[in-house]
PDB file of N, CA and C in Angstrom:
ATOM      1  N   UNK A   1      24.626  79.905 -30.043  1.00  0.00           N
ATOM      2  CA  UNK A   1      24.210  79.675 -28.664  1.00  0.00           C
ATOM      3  C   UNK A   1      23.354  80.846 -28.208  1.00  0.00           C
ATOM      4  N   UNK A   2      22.173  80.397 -27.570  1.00  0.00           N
ATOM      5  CA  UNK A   2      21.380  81.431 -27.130  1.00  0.00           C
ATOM      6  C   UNK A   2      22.438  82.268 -25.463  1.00  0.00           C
ATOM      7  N   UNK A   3      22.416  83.360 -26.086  1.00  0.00           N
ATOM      8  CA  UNK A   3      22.953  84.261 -24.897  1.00  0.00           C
ATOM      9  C   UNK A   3      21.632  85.307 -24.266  1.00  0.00           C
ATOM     10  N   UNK A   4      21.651  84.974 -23.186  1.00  0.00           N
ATOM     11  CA  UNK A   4      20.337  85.307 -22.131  1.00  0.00           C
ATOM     12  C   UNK A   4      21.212  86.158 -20.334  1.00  0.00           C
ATOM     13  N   UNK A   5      21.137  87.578 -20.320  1.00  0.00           N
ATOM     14  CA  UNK A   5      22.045  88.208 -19.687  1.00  0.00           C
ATOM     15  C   UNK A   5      20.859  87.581 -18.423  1.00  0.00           C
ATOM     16  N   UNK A   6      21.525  87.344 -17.072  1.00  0.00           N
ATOM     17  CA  UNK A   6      21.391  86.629 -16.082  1.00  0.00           C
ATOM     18  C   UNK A   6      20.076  88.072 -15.462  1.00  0.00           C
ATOM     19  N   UNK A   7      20.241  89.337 -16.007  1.00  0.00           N
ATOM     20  CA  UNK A   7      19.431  90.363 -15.553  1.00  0.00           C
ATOM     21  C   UNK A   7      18.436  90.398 -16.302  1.00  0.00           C
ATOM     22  N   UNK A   8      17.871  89.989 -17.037  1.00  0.00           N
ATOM     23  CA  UNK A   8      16.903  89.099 -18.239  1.00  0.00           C
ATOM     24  C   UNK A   8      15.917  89.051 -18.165  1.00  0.00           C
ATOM     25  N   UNK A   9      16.529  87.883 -16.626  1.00  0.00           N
ATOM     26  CA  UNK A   9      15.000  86.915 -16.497  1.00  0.00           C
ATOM     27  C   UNK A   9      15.153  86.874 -15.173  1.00  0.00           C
ATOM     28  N   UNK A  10      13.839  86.696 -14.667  1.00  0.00           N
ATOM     29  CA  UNK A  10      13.471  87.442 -13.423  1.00  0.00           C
ATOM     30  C   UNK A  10      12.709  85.724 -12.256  1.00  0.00           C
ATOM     31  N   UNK A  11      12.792  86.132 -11.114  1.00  0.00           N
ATOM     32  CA  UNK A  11      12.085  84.883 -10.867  1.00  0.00           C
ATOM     33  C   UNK A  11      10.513  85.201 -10.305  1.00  0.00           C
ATOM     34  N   UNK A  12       9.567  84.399 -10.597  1.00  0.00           N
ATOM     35  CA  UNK A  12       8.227  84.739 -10.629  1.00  0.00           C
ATOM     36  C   UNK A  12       7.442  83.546 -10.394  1.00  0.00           C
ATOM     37  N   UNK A  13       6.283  83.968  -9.820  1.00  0.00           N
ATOM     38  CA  UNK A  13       4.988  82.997  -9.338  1.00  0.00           C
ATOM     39  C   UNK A  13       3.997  82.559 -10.284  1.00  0.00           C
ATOM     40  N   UNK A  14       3.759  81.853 -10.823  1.00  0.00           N
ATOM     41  CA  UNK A  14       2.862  81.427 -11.957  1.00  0.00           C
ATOM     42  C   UNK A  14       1.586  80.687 -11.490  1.00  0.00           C
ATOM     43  N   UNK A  15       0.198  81.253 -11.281  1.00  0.00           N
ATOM     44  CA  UNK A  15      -1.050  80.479 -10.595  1.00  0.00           C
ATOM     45  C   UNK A  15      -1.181  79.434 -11.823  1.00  0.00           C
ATOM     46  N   UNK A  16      -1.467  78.020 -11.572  1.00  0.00           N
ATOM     47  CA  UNK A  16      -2.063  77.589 -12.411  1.00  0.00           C
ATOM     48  C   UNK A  16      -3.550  77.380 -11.713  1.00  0.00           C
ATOM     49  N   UNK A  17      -4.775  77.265 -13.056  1.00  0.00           N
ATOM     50  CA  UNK A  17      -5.919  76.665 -12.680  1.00  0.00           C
ATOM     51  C   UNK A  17      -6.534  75.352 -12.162  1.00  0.00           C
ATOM     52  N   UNK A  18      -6.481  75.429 -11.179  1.00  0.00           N
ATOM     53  CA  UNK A  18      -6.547  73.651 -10.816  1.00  0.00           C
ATOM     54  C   UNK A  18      -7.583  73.599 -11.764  1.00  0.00           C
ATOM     55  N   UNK A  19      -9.073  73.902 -11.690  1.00  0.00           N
ATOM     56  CA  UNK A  19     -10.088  73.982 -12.200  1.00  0.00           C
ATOM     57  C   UNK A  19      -9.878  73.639 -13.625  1.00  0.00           C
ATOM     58  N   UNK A  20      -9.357  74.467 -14.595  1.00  0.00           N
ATOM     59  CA  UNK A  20      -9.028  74.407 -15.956  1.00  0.00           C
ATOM     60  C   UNK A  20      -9.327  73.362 -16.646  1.00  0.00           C
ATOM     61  N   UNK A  21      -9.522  73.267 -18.032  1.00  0.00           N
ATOM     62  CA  UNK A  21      -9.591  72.083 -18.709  1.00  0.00           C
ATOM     63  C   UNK A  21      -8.769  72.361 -19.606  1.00  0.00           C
ATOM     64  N   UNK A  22      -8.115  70.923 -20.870  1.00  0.00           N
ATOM     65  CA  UNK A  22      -7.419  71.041 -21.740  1.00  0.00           C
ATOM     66  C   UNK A  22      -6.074  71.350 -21.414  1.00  0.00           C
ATOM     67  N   UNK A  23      -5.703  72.496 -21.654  1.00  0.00           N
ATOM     68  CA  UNK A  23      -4.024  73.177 -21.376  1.00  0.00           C
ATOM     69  C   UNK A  23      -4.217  74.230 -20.805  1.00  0.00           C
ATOM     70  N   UNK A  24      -2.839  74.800 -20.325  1.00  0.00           N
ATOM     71  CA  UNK A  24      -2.349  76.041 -19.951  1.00  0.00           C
ATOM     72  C   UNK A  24      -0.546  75.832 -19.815  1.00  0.00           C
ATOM     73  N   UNK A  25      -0.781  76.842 -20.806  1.00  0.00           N
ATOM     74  CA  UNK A  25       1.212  77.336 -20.971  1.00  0.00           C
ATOM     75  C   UNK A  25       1.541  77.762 -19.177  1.00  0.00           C
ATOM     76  N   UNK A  26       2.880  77.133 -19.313  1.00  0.00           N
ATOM     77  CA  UNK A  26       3.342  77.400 -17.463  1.00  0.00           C
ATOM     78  C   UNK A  26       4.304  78.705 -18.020  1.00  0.00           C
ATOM     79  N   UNK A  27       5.754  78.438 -19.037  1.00  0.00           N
ATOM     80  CA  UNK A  27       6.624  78.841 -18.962  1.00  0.00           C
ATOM     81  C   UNK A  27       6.800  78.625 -20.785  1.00  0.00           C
ATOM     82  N   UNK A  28       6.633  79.548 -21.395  1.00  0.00           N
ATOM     83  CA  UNK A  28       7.085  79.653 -22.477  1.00  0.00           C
ATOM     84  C   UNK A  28       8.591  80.106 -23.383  1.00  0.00           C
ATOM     85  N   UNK A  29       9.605  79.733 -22.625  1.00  0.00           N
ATOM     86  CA  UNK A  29      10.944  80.291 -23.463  1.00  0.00           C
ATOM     87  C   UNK A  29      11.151  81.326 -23.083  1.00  0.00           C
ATOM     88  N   UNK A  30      12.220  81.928 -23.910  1.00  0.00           N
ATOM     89  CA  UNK A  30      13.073  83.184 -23.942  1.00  0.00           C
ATOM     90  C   UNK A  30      11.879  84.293 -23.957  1.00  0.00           C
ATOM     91  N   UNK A  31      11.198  85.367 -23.391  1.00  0.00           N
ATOM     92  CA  UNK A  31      12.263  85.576 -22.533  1.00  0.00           C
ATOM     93  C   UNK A  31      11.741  85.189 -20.469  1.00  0.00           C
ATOM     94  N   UNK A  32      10.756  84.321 -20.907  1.00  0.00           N
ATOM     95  CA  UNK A  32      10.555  83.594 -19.180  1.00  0.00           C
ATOM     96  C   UNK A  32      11.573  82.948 -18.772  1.00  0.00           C
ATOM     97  N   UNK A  33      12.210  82.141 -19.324  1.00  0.00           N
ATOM     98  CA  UNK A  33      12.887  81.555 -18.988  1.00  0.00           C
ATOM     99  C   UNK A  33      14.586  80.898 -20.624  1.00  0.00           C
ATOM    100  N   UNK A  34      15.478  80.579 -19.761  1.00  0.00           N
ATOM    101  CA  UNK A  34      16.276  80.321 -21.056  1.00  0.00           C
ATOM    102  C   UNK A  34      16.135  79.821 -22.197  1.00  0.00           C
ATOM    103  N   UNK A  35      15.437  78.516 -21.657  1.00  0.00           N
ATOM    104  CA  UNK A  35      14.601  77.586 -23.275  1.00  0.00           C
ATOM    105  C   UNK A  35      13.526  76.592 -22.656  1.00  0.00           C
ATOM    106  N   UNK A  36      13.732  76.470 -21.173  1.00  0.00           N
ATOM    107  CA  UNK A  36      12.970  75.769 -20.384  1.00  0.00           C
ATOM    108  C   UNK A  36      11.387  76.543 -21.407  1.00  0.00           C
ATOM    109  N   UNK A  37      10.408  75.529 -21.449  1.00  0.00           N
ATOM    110  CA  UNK A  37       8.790  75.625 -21.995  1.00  0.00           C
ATOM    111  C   UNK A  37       7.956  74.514 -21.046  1.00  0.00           C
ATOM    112  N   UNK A  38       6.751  74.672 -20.649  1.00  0.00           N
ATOM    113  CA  UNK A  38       5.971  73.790 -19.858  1.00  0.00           C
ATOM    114  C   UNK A  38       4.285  74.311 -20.343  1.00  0.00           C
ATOM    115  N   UNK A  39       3.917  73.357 -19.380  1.00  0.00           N
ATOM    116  CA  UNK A  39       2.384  73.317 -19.650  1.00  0.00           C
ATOM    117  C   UNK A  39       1.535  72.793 -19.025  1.00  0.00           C
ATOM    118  N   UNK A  40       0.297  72.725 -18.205  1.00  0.00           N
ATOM    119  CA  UNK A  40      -0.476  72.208 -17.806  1.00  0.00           C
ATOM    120  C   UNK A  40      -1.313  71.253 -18.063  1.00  0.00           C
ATOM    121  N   UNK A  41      -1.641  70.368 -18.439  1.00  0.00           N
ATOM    122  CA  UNK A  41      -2.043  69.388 -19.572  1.00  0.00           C
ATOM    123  C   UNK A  41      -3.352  68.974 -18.437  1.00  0.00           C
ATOM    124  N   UNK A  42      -4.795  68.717 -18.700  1.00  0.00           N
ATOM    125  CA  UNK A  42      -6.060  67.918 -18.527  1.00  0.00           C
ATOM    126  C   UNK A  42      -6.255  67.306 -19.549  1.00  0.00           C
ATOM    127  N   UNK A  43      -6.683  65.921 -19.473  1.00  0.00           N
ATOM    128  CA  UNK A  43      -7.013  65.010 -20.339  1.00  0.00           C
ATOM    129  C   UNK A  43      -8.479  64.208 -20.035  1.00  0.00           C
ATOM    130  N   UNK A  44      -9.399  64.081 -20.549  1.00  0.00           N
ATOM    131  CA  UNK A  44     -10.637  63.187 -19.873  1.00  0.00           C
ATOM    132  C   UNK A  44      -9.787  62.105 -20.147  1.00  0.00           C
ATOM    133  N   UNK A  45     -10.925  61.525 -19.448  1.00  0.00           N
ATOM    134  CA  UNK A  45     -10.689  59.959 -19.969  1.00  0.00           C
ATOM    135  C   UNK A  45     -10.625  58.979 -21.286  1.00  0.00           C
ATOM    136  N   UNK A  46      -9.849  58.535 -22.127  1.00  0.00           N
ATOM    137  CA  UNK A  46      -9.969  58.000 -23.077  1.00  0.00           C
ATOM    138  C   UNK A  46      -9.261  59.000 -24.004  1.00  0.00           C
ATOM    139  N   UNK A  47      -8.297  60.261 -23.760  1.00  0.00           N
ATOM    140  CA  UNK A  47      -8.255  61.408 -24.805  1.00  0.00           C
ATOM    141  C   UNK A  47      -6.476  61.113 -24.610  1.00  0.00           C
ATOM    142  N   UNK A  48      -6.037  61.579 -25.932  1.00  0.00           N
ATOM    143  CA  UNK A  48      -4.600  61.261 -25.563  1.00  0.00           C
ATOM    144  C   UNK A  48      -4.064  63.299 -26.124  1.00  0.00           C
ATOM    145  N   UNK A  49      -2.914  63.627 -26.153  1.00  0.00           N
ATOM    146  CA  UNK A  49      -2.379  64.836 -26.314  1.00  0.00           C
ATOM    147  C   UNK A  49      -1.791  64.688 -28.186  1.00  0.00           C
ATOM    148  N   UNK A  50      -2.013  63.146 -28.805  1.00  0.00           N
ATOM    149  CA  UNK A  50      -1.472  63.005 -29.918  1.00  0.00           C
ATOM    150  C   UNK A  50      -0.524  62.814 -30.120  1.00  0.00           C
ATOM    151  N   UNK A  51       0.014  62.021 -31.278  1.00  0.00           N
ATOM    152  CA  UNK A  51       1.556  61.242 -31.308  1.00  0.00           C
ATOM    153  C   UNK A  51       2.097  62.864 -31.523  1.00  0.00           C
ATOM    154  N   UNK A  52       3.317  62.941 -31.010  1.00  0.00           N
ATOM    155  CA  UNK A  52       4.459  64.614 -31.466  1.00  0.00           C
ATOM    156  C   UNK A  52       5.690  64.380 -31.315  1.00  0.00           C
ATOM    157  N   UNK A  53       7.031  64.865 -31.813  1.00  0.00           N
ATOM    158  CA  UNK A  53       8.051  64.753 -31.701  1.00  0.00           C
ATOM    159  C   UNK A  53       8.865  66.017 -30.991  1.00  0.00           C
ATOM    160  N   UNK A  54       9.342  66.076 -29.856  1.00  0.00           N
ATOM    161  CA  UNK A  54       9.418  67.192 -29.323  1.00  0.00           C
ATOM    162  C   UNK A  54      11.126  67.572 -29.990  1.00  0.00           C
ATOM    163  N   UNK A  55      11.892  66.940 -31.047  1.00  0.00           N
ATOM    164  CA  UNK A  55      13.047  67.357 -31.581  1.00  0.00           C
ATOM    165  C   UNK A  55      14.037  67.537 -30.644  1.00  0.00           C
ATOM    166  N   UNK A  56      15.097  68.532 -31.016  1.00  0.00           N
ATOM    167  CA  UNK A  56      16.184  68.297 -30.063  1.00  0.00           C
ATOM    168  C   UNK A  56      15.556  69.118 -28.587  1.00  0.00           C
ATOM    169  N   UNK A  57      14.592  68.490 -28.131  1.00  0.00           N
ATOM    170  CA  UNK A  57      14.278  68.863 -26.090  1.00  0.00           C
ATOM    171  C   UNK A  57      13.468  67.956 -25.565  1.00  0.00           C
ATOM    172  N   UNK A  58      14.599  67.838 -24.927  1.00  0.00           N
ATOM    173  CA  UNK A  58      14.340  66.526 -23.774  1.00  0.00           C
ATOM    174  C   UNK A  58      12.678  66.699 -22.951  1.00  0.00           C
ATOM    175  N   UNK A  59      12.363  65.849 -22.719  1.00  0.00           N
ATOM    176  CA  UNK A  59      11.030  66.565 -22.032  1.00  0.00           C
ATOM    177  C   UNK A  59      10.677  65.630 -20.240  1.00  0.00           C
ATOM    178  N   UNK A  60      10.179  66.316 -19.561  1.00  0.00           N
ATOM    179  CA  UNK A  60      10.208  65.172 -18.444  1.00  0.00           C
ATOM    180  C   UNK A  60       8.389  65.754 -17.882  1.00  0.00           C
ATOM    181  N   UNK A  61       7.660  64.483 -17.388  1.00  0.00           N
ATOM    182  CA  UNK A  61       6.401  64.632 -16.956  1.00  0.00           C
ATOM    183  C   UNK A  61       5.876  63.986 -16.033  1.00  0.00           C
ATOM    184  N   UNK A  62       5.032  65.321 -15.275  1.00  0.00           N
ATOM    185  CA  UNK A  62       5.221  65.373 -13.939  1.00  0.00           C
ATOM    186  C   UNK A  62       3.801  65.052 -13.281  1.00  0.00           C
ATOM    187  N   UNK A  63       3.006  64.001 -13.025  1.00  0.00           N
ATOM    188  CA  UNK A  63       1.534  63.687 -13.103  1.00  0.00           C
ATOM    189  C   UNK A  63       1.602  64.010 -11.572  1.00  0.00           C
ATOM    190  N   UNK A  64      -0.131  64.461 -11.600  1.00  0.00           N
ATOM    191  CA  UNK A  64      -0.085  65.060 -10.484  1.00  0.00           C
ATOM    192  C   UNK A  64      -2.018  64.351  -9.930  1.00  0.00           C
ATOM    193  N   UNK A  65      -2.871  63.901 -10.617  1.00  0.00           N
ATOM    194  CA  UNK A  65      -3.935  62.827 -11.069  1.00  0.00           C
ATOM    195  C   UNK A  65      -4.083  62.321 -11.931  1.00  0.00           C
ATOM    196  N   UNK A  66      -4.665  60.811 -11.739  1.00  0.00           N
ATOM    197  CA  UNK A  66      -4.990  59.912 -12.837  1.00  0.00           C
ATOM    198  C   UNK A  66      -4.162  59.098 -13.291  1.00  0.00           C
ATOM    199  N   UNK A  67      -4.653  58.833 -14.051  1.00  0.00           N
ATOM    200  CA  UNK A  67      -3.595  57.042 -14.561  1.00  0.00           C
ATOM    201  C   UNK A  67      -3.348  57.430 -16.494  1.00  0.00           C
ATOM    202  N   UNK A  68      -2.574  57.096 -16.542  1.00  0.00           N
ATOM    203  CA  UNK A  68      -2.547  56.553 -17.994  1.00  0.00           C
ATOM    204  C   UNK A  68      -1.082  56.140 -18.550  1.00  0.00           C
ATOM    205  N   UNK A  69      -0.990  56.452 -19.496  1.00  0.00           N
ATOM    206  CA  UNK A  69       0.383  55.690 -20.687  1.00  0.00           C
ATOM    207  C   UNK A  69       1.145  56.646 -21.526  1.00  0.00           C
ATOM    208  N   UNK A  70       2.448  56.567 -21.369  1.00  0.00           N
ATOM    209  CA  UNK A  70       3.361  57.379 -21.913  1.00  0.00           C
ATOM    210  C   UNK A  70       3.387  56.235 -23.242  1.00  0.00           C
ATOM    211  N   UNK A  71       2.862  56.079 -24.427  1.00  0.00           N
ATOM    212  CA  UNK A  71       3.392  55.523 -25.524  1.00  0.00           C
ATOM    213  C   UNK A  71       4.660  56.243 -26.105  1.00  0.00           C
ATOM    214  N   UNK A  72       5.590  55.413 -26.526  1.00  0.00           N
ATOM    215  CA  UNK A  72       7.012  55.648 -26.994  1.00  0.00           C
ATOM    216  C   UNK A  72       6.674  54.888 -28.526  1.00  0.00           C
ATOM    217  N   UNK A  73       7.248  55.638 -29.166  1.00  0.00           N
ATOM    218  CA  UNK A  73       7.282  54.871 -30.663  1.00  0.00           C
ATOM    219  C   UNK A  73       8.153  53.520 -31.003  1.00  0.00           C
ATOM    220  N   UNK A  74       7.620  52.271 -30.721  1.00  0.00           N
ATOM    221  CA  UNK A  74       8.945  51.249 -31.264  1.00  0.00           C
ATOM    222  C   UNK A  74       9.006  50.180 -29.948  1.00  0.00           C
ATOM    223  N   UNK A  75       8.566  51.198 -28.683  1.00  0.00           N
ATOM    224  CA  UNK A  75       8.914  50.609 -27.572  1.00  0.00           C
ATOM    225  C   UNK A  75       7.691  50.143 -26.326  1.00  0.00           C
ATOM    226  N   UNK A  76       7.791  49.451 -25.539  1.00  0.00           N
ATOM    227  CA  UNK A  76       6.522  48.996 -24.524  1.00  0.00           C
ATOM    228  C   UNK A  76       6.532  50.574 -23.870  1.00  0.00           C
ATOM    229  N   UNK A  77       4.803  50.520 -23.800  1.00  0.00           N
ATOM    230  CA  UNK A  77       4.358  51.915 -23.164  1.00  0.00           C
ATOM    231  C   UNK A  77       4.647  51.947 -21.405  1.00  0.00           C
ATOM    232  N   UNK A  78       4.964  53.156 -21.255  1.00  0.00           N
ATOM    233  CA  UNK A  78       5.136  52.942 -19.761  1.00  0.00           C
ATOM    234  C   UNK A  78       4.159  53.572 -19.136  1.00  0.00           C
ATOM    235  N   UNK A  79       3.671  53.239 -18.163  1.00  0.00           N
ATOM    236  CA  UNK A  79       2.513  53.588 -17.167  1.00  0.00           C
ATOM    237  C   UNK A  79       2.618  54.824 -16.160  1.00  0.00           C
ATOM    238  N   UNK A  80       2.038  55.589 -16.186  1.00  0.00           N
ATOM    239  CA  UNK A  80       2.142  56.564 -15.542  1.00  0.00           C
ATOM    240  C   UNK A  80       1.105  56.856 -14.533  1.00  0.00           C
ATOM    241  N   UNK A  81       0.809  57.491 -13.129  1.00  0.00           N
ATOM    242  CA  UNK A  81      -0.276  57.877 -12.551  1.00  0.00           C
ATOM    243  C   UNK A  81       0.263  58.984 -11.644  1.00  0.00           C
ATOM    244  N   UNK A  82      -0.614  59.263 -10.794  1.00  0.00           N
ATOM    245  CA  UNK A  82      -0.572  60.361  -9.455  1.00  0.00           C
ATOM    246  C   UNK A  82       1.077  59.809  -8.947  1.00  0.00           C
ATOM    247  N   UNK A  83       1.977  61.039  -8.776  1.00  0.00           N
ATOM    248  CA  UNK A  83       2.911  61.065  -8.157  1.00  0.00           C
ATOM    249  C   UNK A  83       4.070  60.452  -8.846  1.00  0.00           C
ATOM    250  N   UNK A  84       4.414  59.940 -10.304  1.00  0.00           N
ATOM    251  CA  UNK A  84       5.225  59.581 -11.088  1.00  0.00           C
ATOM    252  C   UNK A  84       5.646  61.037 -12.147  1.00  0.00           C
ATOM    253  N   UNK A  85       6.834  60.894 -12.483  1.00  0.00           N
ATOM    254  CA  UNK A  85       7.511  61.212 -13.093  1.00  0.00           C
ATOM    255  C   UNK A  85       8.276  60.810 -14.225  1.00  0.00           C
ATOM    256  N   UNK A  86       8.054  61.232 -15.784  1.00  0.00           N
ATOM    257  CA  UNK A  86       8.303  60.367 -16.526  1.00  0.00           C
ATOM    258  C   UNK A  86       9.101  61.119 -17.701  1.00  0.00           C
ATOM    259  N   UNK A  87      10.247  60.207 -18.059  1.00  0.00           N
ATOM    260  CA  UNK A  87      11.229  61.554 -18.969  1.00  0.00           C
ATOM    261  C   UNK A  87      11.302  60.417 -20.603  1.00  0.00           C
ATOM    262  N   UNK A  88      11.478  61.401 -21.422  1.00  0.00           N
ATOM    263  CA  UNK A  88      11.184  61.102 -22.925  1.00  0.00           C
ATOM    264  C   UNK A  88      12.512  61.877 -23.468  1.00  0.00           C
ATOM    265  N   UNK A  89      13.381  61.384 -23.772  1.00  0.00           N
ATOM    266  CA  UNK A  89      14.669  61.973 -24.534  1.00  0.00           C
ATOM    267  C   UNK A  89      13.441  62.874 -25.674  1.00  0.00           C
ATOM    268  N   UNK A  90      15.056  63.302 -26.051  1.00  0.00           N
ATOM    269  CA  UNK A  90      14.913  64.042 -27.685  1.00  0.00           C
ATOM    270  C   UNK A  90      14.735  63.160 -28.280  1.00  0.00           C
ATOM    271  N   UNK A  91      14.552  63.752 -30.138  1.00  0.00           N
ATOM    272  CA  UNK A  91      14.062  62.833 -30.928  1.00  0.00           C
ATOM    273  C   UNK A  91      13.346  61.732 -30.603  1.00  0.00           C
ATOM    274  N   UNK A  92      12.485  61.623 -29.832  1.00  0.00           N
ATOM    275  CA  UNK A  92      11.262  60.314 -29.799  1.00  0.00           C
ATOM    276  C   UNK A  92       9.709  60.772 -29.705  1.00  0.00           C
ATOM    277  N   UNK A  93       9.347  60.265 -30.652  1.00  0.00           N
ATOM    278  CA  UNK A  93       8.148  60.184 -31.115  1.00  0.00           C
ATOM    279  C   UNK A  93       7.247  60.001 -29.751  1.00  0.00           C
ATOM    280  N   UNK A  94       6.393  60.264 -29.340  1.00  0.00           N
ATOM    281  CA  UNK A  94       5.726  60.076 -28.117  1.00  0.00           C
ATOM    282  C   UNK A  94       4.018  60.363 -28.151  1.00  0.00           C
ATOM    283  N   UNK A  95       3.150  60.115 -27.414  1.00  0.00           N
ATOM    284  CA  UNK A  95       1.956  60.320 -26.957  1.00  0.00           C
ATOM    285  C   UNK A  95       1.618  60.113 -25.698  1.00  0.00           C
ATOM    286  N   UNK A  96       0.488  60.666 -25.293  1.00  0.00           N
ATOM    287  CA  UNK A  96       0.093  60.704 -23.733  1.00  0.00           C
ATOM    288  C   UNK A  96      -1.262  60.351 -23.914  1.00  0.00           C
ATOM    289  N   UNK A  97      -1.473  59.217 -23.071  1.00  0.00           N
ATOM    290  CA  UNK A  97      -2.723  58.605 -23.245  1.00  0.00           C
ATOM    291  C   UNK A  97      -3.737  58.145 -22.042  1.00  0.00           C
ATOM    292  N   UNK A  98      -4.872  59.343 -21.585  1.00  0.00           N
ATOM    293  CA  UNK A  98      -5.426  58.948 -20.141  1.00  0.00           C
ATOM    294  C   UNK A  98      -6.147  57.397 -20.532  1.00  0.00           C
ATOM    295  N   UNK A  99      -6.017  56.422 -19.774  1.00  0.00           N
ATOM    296  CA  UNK A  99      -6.322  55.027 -19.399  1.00  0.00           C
ATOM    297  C   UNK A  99      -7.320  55.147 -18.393  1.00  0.00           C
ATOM    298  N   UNK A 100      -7.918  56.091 -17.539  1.00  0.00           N
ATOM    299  CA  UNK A 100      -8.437  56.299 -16.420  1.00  0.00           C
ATOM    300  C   UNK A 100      -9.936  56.471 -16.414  1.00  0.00           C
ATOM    301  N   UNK A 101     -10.609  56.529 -15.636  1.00  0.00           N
ATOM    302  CA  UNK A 101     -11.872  57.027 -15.526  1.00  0.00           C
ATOM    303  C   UNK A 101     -11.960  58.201 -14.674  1.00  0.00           C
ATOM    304  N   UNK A 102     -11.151  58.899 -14.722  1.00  0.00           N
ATOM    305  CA  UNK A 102     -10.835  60.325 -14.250  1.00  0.00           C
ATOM    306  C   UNK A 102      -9.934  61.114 -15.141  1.00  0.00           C
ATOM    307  N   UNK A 103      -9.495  62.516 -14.871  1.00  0.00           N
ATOM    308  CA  UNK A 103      -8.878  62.975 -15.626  1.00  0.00           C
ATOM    309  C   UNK A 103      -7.560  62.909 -15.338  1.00  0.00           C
ATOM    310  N   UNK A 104      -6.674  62.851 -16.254  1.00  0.00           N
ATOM    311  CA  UNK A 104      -5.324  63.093 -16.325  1.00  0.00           C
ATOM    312  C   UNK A 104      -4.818  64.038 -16.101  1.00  0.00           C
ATOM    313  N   UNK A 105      -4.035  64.647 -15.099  1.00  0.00           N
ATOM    314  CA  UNK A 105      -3.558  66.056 -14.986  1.00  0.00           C
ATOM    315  C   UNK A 105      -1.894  65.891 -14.432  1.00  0.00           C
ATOM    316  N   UNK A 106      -1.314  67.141 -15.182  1.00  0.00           N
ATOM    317  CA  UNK A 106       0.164  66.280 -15.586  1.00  0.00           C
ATOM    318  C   UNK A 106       1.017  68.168 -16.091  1.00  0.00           C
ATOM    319  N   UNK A 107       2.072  67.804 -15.415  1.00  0.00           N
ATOM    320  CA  UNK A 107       2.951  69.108 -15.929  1.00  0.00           C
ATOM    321  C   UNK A 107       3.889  68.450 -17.028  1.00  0.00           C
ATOM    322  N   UNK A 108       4.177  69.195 -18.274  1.00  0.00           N
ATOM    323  CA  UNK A 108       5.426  68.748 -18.481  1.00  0.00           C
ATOM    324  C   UNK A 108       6.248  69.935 -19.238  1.00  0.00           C
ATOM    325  N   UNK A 109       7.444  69.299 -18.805  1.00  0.00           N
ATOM    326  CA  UNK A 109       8.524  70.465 -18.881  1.00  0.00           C
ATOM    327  C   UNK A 109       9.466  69.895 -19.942  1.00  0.00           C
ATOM    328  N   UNK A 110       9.728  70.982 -20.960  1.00  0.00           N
ATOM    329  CA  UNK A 110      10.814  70.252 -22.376  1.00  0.00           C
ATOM    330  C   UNK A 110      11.624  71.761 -21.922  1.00  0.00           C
ATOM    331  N   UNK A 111      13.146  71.167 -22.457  1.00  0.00           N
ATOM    332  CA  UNK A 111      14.306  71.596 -22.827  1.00  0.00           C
ATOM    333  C   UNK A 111      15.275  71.653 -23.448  1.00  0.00           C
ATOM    334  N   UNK A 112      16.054  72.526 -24.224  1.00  0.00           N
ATOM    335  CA  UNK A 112      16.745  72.625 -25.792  1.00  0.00           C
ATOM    336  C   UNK A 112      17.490  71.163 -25.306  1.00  0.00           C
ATOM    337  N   UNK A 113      18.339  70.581 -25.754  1.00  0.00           N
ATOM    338  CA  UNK A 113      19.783  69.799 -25.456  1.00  0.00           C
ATOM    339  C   UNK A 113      20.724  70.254 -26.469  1.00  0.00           C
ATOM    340  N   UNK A 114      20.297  70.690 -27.409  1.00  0.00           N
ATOM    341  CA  UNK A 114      21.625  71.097 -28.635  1.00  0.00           C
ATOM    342  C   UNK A 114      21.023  73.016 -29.272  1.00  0.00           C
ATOM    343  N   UNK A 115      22.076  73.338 -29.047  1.00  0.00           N
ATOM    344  CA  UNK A 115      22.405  74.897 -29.032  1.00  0.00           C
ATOM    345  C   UNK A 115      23.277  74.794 -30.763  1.00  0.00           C
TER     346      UNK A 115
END
């Protein structure tokens, strides 16, 4: 079990780039945070982030513009846009796919589940 002394880790302001393209790391692990990891994600239109398996951490995503599709491996894709929130257990195969004629812009946040 990860042991993380509560005097560790500190609490802090993180600018993201609205502007930005592609990615930007929010919160990378030990020692920012316990195991919590995030990211800023831009997508044009038509671009997906690629099928990935995020293993044992749960992941949840947090769209903030644009439209597109959470593909799940096996299963009907679910739709995502401005102001949805969308969670992907462990072990599942996944992709993120802008559908839009704008860009996709989207936080998402993964976390251990098994220590």
């Amino acid at each position: 079990m990860l042991k993380t002394a509560k005097n560790e880790l500190h609490p802090m302001v993180i600018h993201l780039d609205a502007a930005g393209t592609d990615y930007m790391p929010v919160l990378g692990g030990h020692p920012e945070s316990v195991s919590m990891r995030s990211g800023l994600v831009i997508l044009s239109p038509g671009s997906s982030v690629g099928v990935h398996n995020t293993g044992d951490h749960e992941e949840l995503i947090i769209v903030f513009e644009g439209q597109g599709d959470l593909k799940i491996s096996g299963q009907d894709s679910l739709a995502i846009s401005a102001g949805v929130a969308a969670y992907c257990p462990p072990d599942t195969e996944h992709d993120v796919v802008n559908t839009g004629a704008s860009p996709l812009r989207y936080i998402y946040v993964v976390a251990r589940t098994k220590v």
